[in-house]
Every structure is written in structure tokens, then in C-alpha cells.
C-alpha atoms as a PDB file:
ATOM      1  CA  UNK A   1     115.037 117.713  77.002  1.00  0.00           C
ATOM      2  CA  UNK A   2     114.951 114.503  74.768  1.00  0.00           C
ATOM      3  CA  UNK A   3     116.410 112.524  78.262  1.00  0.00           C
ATOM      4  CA  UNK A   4     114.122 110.852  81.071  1.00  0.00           C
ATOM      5  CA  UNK A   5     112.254 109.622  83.504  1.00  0.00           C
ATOM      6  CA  UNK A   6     111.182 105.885  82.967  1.00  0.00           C
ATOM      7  CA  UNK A   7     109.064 103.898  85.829  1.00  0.00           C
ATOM      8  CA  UNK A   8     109.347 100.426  85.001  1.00  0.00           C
ATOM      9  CA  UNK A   9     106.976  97.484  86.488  1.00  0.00           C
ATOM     10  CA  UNK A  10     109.361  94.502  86.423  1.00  0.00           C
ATOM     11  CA  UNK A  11     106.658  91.722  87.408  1.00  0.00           C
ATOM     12  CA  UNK A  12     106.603  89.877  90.330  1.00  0.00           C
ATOM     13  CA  UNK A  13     109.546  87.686  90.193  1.00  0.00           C
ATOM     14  CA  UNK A  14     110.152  86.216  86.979  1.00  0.00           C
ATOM     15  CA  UNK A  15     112.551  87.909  84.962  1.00  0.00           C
ATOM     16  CA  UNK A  16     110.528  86.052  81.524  1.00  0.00           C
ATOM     17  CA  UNK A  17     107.497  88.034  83.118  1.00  0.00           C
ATOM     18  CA  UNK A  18     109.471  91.224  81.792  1.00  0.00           C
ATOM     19  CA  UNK A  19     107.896  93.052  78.934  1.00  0.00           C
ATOM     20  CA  UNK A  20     109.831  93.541  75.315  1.00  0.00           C
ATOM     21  CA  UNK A  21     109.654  97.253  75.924  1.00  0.00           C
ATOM     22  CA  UNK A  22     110.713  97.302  79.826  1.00  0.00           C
ATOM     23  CA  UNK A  23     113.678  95.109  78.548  1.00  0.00           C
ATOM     24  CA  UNK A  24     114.305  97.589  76.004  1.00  0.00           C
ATOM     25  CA  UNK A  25     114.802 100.203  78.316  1.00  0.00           C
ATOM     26  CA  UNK A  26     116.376  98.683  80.429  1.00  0.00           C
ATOM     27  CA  UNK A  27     119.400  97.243  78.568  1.00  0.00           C
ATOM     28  CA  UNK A  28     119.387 101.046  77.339  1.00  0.00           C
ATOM     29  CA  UNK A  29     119.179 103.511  80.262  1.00  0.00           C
ATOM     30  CA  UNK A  30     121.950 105.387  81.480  1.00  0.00           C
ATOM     31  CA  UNK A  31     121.180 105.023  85.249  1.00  0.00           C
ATOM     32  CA  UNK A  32     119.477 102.641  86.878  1.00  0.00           C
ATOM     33  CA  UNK A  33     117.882 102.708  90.440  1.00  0.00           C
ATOM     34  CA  UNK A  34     116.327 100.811  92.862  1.00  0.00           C
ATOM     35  CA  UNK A  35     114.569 100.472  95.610  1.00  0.00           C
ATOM     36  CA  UNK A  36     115.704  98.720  99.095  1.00  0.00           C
ATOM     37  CA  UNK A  37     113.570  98.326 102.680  1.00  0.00           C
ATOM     38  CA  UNK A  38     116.457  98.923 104.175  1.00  0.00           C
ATOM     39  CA  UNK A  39     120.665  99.553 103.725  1.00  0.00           C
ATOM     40  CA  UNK A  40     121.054  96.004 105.062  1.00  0.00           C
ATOM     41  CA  UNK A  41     118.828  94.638 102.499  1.00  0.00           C
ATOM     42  CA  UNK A  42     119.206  93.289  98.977  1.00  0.00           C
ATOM     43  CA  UNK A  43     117.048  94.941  96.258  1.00  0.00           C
ATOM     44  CA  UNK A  44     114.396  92.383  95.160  1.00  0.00           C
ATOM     45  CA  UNK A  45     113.555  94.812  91.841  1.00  0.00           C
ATOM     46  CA  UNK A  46     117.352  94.516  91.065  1.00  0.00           C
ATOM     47  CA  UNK A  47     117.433  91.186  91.309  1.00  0.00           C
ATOM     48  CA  UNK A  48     114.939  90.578  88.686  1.00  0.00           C
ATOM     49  CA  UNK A  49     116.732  92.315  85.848  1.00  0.00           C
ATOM     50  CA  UNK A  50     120.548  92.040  86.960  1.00  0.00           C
ATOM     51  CA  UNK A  51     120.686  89.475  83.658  1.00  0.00           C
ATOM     52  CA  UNK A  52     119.504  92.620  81.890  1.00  0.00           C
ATOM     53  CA  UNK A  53     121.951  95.262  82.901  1.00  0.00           C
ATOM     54  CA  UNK A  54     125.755  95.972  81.994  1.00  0.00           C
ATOM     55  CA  UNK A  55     127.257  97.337  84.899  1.00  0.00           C
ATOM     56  CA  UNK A  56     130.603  98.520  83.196  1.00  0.00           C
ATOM     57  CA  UNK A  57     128.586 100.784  81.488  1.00  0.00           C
ATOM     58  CA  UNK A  58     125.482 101.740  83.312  1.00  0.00           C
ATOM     59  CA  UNK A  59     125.504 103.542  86.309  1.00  0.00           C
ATOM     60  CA  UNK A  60     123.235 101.510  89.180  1.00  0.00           C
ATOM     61  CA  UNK A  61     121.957 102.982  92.467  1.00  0.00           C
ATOM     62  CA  UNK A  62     120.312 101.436  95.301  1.00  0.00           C
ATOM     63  CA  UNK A  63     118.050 103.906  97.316  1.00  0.00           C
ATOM     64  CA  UNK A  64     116.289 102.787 100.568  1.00  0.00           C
ATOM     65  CA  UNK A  65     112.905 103.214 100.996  1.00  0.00           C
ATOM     66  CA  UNK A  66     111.654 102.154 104.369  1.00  0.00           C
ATOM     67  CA  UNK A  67     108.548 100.775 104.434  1.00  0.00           C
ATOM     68  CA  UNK A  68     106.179 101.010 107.278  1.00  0.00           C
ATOM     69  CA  UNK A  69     102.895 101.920 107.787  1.00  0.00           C
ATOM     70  CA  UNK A  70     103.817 104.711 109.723  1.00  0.00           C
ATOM     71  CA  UNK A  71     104.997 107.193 107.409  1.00  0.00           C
ATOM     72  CA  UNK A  72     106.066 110.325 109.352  1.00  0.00           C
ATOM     73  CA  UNK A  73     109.759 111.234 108.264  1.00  0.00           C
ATOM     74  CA  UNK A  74     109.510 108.872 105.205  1.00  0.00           C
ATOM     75  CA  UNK A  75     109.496 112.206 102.667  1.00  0.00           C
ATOM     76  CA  UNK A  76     113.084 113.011 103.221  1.00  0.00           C
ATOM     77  CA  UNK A  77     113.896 109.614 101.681  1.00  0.00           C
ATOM     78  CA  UNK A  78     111.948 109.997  98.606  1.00  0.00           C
ATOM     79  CA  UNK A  79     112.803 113.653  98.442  1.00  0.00           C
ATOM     80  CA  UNK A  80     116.369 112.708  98.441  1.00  0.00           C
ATOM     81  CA  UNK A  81     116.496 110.470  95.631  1.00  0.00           C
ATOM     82  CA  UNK A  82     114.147 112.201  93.278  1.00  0.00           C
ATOM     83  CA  UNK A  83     116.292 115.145  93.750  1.00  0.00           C
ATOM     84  CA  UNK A  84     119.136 112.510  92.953  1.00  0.00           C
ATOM     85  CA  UNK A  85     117.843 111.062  89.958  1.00  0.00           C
ATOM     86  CA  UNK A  86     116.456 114.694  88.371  1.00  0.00           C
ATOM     87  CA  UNK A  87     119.984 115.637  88.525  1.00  0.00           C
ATOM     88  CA  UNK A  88     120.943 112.569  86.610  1.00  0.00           C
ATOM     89  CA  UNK A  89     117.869 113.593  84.098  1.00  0.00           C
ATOM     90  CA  UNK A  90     118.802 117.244  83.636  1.00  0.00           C
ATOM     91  CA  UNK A  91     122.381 115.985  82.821  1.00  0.00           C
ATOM     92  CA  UNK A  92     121.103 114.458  80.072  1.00  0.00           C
ATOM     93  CA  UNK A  93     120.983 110.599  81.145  1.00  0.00           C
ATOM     94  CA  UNK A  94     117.469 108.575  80.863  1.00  0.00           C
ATOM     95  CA  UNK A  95     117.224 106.708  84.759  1.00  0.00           C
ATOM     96  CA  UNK A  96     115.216 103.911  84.934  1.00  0.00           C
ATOM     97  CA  UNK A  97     113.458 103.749  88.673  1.00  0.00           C
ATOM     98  CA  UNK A  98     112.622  99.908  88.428  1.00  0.00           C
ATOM     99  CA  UNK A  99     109.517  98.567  90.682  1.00  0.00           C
ATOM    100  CA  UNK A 100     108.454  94.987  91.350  1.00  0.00           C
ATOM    101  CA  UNK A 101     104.783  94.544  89.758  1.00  0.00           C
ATOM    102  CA  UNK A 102     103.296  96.988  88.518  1.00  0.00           C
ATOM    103  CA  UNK A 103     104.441 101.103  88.828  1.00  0.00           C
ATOM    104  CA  UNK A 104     100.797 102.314  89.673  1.00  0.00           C
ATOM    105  CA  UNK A 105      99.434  99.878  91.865  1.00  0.00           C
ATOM    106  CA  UNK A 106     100.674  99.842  95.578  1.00  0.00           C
ATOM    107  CA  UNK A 107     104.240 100.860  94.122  1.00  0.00           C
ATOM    108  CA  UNK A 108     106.989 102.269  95.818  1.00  0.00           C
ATOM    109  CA  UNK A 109     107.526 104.610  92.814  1.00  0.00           C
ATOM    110  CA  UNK A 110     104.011 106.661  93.540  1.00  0.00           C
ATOM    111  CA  UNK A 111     105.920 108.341  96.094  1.00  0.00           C
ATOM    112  CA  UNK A 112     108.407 109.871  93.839  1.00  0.00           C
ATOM    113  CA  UNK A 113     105.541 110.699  91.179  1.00  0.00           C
ATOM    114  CA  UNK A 114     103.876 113.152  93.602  1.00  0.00           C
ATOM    115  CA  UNK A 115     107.266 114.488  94.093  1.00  0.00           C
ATOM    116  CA  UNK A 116     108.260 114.668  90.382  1.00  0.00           C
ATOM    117  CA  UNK A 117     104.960 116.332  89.265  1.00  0.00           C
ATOM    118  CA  UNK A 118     105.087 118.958  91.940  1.00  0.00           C
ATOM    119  CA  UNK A 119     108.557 119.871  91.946  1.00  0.00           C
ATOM    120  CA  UNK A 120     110.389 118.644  88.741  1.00  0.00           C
ATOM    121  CA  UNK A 121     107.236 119.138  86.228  1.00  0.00           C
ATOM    122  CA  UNK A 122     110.592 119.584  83.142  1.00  0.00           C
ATOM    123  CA  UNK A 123     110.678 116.134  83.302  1.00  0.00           C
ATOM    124  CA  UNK A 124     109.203 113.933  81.478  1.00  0.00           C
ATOM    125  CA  UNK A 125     108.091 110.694  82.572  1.00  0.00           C
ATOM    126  CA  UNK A 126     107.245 107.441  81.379  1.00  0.00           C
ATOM    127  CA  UNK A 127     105.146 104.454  82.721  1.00  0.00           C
ATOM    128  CA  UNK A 128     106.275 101.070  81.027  1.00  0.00           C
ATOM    129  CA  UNK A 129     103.397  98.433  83.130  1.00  0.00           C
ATOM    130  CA  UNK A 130     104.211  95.740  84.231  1.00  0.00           C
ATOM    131  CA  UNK A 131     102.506  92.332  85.318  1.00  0.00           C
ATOM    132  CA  UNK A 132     101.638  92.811  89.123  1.00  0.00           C
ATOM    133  CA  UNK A 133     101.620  89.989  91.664  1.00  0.00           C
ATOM    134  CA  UNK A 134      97.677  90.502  91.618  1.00  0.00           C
ATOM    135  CA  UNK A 135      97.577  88.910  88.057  1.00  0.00           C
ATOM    136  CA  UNK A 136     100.438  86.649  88.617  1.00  0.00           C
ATOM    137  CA  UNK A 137      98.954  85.009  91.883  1.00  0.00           C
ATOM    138  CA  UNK A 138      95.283  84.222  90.476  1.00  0.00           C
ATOM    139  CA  UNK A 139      97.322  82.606  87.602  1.00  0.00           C
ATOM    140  CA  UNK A 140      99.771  80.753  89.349  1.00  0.00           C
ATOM    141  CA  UNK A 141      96.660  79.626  92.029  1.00  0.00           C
ATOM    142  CA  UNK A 142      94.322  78.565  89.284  1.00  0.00           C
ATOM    143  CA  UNK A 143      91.928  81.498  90.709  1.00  0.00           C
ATOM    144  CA  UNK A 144      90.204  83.523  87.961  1.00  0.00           C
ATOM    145  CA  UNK A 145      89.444  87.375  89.508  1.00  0.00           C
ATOM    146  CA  UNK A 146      85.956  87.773  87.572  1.00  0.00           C
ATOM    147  CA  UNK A 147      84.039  86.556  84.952  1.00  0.00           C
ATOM    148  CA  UNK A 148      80.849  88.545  84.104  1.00  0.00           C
ATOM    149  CA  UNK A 149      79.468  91.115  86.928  1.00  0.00           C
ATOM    150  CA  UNK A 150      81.431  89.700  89.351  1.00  0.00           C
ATOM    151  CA  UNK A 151      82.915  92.570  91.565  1.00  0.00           C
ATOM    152  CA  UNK A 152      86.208  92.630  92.498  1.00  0.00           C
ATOM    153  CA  UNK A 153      88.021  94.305  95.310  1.00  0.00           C
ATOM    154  CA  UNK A 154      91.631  95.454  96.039  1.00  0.00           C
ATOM    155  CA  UNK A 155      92.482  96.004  99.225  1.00  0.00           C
ATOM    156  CA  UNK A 156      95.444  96.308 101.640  1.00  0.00           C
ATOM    157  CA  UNK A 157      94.614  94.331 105.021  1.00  0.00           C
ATOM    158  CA  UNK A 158      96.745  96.182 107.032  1.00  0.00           C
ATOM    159  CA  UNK A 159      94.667  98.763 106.585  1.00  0.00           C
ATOM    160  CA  UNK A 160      91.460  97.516 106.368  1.00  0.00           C
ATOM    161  CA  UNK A 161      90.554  96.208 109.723  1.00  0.00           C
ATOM    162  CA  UNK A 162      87.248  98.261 110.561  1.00  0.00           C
ATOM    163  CA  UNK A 163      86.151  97.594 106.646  1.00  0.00           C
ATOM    164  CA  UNK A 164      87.317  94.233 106.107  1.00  0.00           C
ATOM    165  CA  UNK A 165      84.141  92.448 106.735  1.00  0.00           C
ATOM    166  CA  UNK A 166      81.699  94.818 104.773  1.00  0.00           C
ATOM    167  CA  UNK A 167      84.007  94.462 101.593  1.00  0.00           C
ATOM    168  CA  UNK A 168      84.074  90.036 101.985  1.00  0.00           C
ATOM    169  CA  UNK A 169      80.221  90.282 101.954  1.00  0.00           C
ATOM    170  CA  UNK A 170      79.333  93.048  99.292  1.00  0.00           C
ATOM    171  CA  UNK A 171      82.272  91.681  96.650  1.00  0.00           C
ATOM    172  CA  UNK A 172      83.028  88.179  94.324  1.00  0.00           C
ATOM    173  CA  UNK A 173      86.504  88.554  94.707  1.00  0.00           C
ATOM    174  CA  UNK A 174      88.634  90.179  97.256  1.00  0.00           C
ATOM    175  CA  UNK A 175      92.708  90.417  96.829  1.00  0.00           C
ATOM    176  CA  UNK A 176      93.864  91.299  99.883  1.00  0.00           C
ATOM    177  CA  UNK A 177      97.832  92.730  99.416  1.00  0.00           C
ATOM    178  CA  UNK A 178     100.055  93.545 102.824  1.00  0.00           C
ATOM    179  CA  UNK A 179      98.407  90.503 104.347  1.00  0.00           C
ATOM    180  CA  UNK A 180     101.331  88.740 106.154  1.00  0.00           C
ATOM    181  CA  UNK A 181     100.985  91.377 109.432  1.00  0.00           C
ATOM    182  CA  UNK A 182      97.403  91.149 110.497  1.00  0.00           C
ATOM    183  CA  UNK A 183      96.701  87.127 108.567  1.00  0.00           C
ATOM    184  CA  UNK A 184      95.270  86.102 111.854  1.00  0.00           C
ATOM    185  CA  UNK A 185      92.898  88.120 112.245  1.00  0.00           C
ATOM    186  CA  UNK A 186      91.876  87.724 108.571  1.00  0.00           C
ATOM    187  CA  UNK A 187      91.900  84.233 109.014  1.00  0.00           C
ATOM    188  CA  UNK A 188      89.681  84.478 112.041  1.00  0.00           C
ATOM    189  CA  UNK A 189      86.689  86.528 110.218  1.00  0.00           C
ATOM    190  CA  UNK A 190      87.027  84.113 107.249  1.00  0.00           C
ATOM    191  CA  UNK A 191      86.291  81.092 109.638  1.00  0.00           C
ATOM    192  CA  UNK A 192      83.167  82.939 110.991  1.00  0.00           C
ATOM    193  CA  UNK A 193      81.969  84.214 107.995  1.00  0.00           C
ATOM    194  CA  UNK A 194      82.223  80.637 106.499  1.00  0.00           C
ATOM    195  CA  UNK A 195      85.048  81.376 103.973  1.00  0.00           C
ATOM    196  CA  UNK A 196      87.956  79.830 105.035  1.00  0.00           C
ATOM    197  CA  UNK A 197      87.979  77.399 101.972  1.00  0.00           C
ATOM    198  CA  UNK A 198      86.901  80.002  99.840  1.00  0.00           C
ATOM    199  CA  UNK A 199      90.867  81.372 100.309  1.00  0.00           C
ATOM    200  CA  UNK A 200      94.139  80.734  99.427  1.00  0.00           C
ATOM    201  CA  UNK A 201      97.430  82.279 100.350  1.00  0.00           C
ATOM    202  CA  UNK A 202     100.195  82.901  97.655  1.00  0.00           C
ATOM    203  CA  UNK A 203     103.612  83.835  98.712  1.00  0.00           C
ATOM    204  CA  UNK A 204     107.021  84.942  96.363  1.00  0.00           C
ATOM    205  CA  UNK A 205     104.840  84.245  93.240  1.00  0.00           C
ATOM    206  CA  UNK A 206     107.244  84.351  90.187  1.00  0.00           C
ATOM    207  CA  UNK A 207     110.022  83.502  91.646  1.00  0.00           C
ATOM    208  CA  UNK A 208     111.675  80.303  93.014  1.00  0.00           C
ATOM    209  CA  UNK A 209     110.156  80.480  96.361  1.00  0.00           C
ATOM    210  CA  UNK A 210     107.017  80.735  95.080  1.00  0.00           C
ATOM    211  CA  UNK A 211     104.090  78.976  97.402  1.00  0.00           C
ATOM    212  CA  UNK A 212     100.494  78.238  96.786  1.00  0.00           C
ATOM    213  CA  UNK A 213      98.817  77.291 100.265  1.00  0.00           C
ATOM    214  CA  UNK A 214      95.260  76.396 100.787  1.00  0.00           C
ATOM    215  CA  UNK A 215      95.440  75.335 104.068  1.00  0.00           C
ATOM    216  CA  UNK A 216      95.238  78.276 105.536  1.00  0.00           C
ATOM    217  CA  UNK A 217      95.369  77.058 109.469  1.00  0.00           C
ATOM    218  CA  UNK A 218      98.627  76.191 108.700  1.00  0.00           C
ATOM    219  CA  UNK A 219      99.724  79.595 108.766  1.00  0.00           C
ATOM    220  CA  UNK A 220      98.485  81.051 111.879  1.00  0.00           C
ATOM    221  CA  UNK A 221     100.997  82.014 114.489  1.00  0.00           C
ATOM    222  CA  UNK A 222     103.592  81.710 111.953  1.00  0.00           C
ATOM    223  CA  UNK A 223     105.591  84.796 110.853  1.00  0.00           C
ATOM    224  CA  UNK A 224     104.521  85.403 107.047  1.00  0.00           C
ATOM    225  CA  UNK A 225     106.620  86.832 104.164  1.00  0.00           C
ATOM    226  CA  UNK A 226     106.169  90.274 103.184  1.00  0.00           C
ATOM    227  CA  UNK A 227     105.628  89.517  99.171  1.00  0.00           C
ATOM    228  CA  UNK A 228     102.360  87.535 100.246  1.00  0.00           C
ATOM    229  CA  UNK A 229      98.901  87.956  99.206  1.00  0.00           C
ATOM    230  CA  UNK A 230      95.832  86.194  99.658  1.00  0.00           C
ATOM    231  CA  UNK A 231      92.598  85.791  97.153  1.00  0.00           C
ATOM    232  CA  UNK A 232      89.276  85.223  98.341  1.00  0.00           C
ATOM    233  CA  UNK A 233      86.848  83.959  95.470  1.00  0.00           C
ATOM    234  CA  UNK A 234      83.299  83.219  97.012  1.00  0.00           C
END
């Protein structure tokens, strides 16, 4: 089967983030699909590489992918549109699933690679990387993520709560992704362990929205955009 599979990281905003070879592909597939929250909303990985696509010839879907942290009944979604796009595959079309960031790290497409390995292993799959809002935030915040033996940590807050403290004292660097829901409590523990100016907050990075905040007590109370993150460097 000479068609597939491709998972492509489209950065984190900027379509001149996009790599040559994501670009490639994606001027080239057959099919392209992408992820939504929700049916009301507008794909923000379709949005980056609309300039890239011909519509009158490529065939574009929009799948939604809810995203909560509370993830009972969530595998009927992603079971429905793998078994949509391995269709497309097996037909002989290459699909292009298209993910802001990066396709391995905190992606919506890792749902659908469990899936695809498990239950469509006669398709083959590619990874095409792309720059995730990790790399593009420390660079657009002047914030380098470690030089030497610094340690760095990766973390989402959300989850984090009980942990959150251990991993600001044992590491150099702490990126903490999914920060916008619990940032007041985060902010809190920051101002007691003395870190507070240590932070900064970095929302919509690549895009035209983008914000760089240090002030971080400006923040509290407010309600914070989902494509946030927030650096730590002690």
C-alpha cells in the first residue's frame, strides 16, 4: 500500500513556522483533516495552513475532538474518525491529520496513534515534527529552557496539583502546558515559594494574538485562554 497516514505538527501559530517537508505534504495529500473542540468551533490547525491547501481538489474534513479532562466516552470520537480516515487510506488516498505544535507532545493525534497501531497496523504512518509552543514560547519570551545540567520539566498543571511543588523545587526550568484552568493556584505557590518573578505567562504564541505577560497578578481572577503556557526559569 504505497498510500498513507501522515501526522503533521503545524507549529504553534505561524504558518512561516511550517516546515519545507510538512508544506510538502500538505499541498500534496489527498485528504486533509482536522481537529475541532467542538462542532461550533473553528479549527485552529486548519487555520494555520488554509494558504497551503486547494480545496477544489483536496478533500478537507473537520472532526471534533472534545477536550476535557474527563475522558470517559471520548473513544467513540477518535474511534470514529480513525475508522474514517483508514477508509480514505485503504482507498488509496494519503490523509494528512494536521496538529498544532508538535504530533508527539500533548497532541490530539496520540489518541488516534493508539488506535491506528492496535487496530489498523496495514497502515503506515508518518510523523513530520513540528515546532511546539514549548520552543516557540521560550523564544518569543526571551527565556532559554537549559543551558548545561540544568533540568527541565514538562508538565501539565491541570494535572499536577499534588506534585506541583516538588517538581518547582527539584527542577531549573518548569513549562507548565494546560495552565489557564488552575493559574491561581499556580500563581499562589509561586508567591510562597518566592518565584513569582521567576515566571512569565505566554498566550497564542505564533500567531497575531500572541501575549508575553510578566506581571503575573494581573491575571488572577481573570478567565485565561486555552493556548496558554507559562515558563518558570529559577
Amino acid at each position: 500500500m504505497s498510500s498513507r497516514l501522515y501526522a503533521v505538527g503545524v507549529g504553534p501559530g505561524d504558518p512561516d513556522l511550517i516546515t519545507r517537508k510538512a508544506e510538502r505534504i500538505l499541498r500534496t495529500a489527498d485528504v486533509i483533516c482536522a481537529p475541532t473542540g467542538s462542532a461550533e468551533a473553528a479549527s485552529y490547525a486548519l487555520a494555520i495552513v488554509e494558504s497551503f491547501l486547494d480545496r477544489s481538489r483536496q478533500e478537507v474534513l473537520i472532526r471534533v475532538f472534545p477536550m476535557r479532562k474527563d475522558q470517559r466516552g471520548l473513544k467513540d470520537y477518535w474511534e470514529e474518525a480513525a475508522a474514517e480516515m483508514a477508509a480514505h487510506v485503504r482507498s488509496g488516498r494519503n490523509v494528512a491529520f494536521v496538529t498544532i505544535g508538535d504530533p508527539f507532545i500533548y497532541s490530539t493525534f496520540l489518541y488516534l496513534y493508539g488506535i491506528f497501531r492496535d487496530q489498523y497496523p496495514d497502515i503506515s504512518i508518518e510523523i513530520v515534527p513540528g515546532i511546539s509552543s514549548i520552543n516557540a514560547a521560550a523564544a518569543a519570551a526571551g527565556v532559554p529552557l537549559g543551558l548545561s545540567s540544568d533540568r527541565i520539566a514538562i508538565l501539565p498543571a491541570v494535572y499536577e496539583e499534588k506534585n506541583l511543588r516538588r517538581t518547582l523545587l527539584d527542577f531549573d526550568t518548569i513549562v507548565l502546558m494546560k495552565v489557564h484552568r488552575v493559574f491561581d493556584l499556580v500563581y499562589e505557590l509561586l508567591r510562597e515559594l518566592k518565584l513569582e518573578q521567576k515566571a512569565v505567562f505566554i498566550r497564542r504564541v505564533g500567531s497575531s494574538e500572541e501575549e508575553v505577560i510578566t506581571d503575573l497578578a494581573s491575571l488572577v481572577g481573570k478567565k485565561l485562554d486555552y493556548l496558554s503556557l507559562m515558563i518558570v526559569r529559577k
